[in-house]
C-alpha atoms as a PDB file:
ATOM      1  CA  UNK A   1     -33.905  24.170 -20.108  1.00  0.00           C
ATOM      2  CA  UNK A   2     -34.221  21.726 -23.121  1.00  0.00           C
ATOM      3  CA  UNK A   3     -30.738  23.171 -23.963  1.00  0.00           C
ATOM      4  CA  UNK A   4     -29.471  21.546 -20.411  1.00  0.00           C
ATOM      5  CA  UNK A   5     -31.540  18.073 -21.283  1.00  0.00           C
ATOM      6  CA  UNK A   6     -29.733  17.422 -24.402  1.00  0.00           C
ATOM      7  CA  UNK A   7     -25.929  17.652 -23.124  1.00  0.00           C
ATOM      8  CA  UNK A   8     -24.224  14.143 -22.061  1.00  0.00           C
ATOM      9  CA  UNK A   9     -22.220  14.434 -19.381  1.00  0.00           C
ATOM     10  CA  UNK A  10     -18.744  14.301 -19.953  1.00  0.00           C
ATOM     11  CA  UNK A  11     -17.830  11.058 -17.857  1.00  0.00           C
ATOM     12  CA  UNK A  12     -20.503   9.316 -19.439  1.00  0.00           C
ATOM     13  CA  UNK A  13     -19.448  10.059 -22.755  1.00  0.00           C
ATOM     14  CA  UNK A  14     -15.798   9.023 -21.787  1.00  0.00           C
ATOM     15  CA  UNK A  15     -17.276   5.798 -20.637  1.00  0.00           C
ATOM     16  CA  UNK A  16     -18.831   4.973 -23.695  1.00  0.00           C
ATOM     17  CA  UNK A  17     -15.737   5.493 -25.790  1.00  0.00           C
ATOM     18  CA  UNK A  18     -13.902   3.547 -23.517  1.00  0.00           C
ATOM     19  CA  UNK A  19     -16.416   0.481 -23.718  1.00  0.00           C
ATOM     20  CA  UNK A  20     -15.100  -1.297 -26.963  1.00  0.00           C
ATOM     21  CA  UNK A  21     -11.383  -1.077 -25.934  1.00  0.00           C
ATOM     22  CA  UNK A  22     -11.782  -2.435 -22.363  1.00  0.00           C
ATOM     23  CA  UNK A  23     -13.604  -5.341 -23.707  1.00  0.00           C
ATOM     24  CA  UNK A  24     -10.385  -5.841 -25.746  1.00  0.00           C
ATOM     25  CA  UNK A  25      -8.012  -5.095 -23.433  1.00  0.00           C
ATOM     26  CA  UNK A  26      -9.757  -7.252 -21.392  1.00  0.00           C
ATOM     27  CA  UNK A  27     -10.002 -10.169 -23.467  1.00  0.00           C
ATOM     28  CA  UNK A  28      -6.296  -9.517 -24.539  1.00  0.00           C
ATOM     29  CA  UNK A  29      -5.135  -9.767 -20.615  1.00  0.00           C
ATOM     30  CA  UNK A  30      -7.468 -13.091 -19.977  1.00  0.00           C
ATOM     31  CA  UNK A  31      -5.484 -14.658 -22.738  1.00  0.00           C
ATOM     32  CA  UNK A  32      -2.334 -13.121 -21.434  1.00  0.00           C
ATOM     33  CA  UNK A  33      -3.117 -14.656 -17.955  1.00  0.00           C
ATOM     34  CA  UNK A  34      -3.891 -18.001 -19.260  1.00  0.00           C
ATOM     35  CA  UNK A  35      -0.592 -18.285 -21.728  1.00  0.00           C
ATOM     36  CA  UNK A  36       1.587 -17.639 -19.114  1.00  0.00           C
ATOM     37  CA  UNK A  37      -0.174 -19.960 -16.177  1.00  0.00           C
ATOM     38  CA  UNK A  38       0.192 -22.750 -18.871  1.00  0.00           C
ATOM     39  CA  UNK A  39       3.732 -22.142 -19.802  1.00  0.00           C
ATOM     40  CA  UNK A  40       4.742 -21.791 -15.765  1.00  0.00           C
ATOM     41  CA  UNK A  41       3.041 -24.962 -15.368  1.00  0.00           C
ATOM     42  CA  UNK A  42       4.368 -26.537 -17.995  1.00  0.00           C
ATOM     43  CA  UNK A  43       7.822 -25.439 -16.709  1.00  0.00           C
ATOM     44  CA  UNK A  44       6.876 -26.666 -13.131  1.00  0.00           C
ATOM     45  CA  UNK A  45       6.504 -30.228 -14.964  1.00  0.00           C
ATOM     46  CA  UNK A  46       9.780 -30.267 -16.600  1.00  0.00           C
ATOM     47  CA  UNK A  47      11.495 -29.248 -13.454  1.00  0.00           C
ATOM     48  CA  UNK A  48       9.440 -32.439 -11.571  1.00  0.00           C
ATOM     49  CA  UNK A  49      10.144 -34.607 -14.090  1.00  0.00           C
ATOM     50  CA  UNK A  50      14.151 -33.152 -14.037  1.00  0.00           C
ATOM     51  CA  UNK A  51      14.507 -33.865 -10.601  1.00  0.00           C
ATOM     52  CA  UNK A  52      13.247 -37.289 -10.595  1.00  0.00           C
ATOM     53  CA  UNK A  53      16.596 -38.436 -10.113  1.00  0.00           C
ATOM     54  CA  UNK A  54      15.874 -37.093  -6.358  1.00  0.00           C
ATOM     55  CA  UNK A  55      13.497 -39.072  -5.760  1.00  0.00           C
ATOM     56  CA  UNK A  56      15.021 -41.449  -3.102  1.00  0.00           C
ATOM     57  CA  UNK A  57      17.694 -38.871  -1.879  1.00  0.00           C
ATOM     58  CA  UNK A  58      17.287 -36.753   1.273  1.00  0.00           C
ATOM     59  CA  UNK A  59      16.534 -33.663  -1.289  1.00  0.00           C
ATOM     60  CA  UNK A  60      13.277 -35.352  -2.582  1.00  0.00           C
ATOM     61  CA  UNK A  61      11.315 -33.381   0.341  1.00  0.00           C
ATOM     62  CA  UNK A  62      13.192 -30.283  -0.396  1.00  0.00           C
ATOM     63  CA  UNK A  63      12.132 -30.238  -4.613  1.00  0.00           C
ATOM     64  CA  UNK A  64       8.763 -31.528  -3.178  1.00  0.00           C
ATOM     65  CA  UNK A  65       8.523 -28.358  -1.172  1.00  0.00           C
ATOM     66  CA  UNK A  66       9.715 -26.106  -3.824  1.00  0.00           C
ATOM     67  CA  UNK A  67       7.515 -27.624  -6.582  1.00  0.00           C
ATOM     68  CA  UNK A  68       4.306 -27.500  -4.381  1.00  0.00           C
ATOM     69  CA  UNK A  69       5.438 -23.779  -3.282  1.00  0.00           C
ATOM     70  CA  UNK A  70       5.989 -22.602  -6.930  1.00  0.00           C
ATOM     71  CA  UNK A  71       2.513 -24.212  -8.112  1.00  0.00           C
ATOM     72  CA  UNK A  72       0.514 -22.099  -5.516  1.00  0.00           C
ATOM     73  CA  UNK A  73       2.637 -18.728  -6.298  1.00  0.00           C
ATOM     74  CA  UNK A  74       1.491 -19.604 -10.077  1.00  0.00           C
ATOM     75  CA  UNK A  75      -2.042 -20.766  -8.818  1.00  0.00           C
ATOM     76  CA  UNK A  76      -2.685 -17.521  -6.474  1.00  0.00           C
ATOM     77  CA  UNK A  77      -0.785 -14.732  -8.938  1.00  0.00           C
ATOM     78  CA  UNK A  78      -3.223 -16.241 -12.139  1.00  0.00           C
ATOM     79  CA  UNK A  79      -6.292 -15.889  -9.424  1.00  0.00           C
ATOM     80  CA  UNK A  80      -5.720 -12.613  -8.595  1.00  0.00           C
ATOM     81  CA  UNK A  81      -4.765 -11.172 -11.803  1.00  0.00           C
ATOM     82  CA  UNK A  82      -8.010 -12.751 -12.719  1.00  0.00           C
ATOM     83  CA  UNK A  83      -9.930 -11.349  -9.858  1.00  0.00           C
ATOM     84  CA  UNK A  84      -8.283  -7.433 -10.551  1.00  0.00           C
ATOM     85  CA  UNK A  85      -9.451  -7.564 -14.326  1.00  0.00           C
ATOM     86  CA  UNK A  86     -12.889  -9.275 -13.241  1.00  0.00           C
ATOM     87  CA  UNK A  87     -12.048 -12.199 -15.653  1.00  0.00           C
ATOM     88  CA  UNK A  88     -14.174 -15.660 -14.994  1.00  0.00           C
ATOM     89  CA  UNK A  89     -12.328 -18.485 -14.789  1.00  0.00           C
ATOM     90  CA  UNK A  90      -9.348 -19.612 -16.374  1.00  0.00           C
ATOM     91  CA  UNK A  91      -8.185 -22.386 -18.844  1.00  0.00           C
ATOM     92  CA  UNK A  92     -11.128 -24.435 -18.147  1.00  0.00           C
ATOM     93  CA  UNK A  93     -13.720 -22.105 -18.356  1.00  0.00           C
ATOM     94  CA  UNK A  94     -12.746 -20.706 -21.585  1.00  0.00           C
ATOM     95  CA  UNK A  95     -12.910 -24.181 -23.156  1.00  0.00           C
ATOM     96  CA  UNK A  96     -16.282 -25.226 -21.674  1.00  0.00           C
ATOM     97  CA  UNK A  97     -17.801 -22.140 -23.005  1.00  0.00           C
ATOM     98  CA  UNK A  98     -15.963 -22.725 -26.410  1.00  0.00           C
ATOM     99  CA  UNK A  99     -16.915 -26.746 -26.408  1.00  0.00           C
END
C-alpha cells in the first residue's frame, strides 16, 4: 500500500515538465501577437496616409471602408489569438505592468 502512495501519476508528472516551457512558449507567442498587431497597424497607417490623395474623390468611401475593415480583421485575429493562448491584454497592458 505505501508502495501505491509514493507513485506520481503519469499525467501529473507530464504536467510538471511541461510547466516551464508553456510559460515560455507562452510568453514567446504574446510577444509574437503583439509584433505583428503593431507592424499591421503600422502598415494600415501608411496605406491611410498613401491614399490621402483620395480624399475628395468618389473612392475616399471605398479606402475608408477597406481601412476600417482591415483594422477590425487585425483587431479581432490579435483578440482571439490572445483569448486561445489565455494571454491578458495586449500592447497596453504589457507596458502598464512594465511602467
Amino acid at each position: 500500500m505505501a508502495e501505491q502512495e509514493k507513485r506520481v501519476p503519469f499525467p501529473q508528472l507530464f504536467s510538471e515538465l511541461g510547466t516551464p516551457w508553456y510559460g515560455a512558449a507562452k510568453a514567446l507567442t504574446a510577444w509574437y501577437i503583439d509584433t505583428n498587431e503593431q507592424l499591421a497597424k503600422r502598415a494600415l497607417d501608411f496605406q491611410e496616409r498613401t491614399t490621402s490623395w483620395a480624399k475628395d474623390t468618389p473612392l475616399a468611401p471605398f479606402f475608408s471602408a477597406q481601412h476600417d475593415l482591415v483594422r477590425q480583421f487585425v483587431e479581432g485575429s490579435a483578440s482571439m489569438a490572445r483569448r486561445l493562448w489565455q494571454i491578458e491584454g495586449g500592447e497596453g497592458a504589457r507596458r502598464r505592468s512594465a511602467g
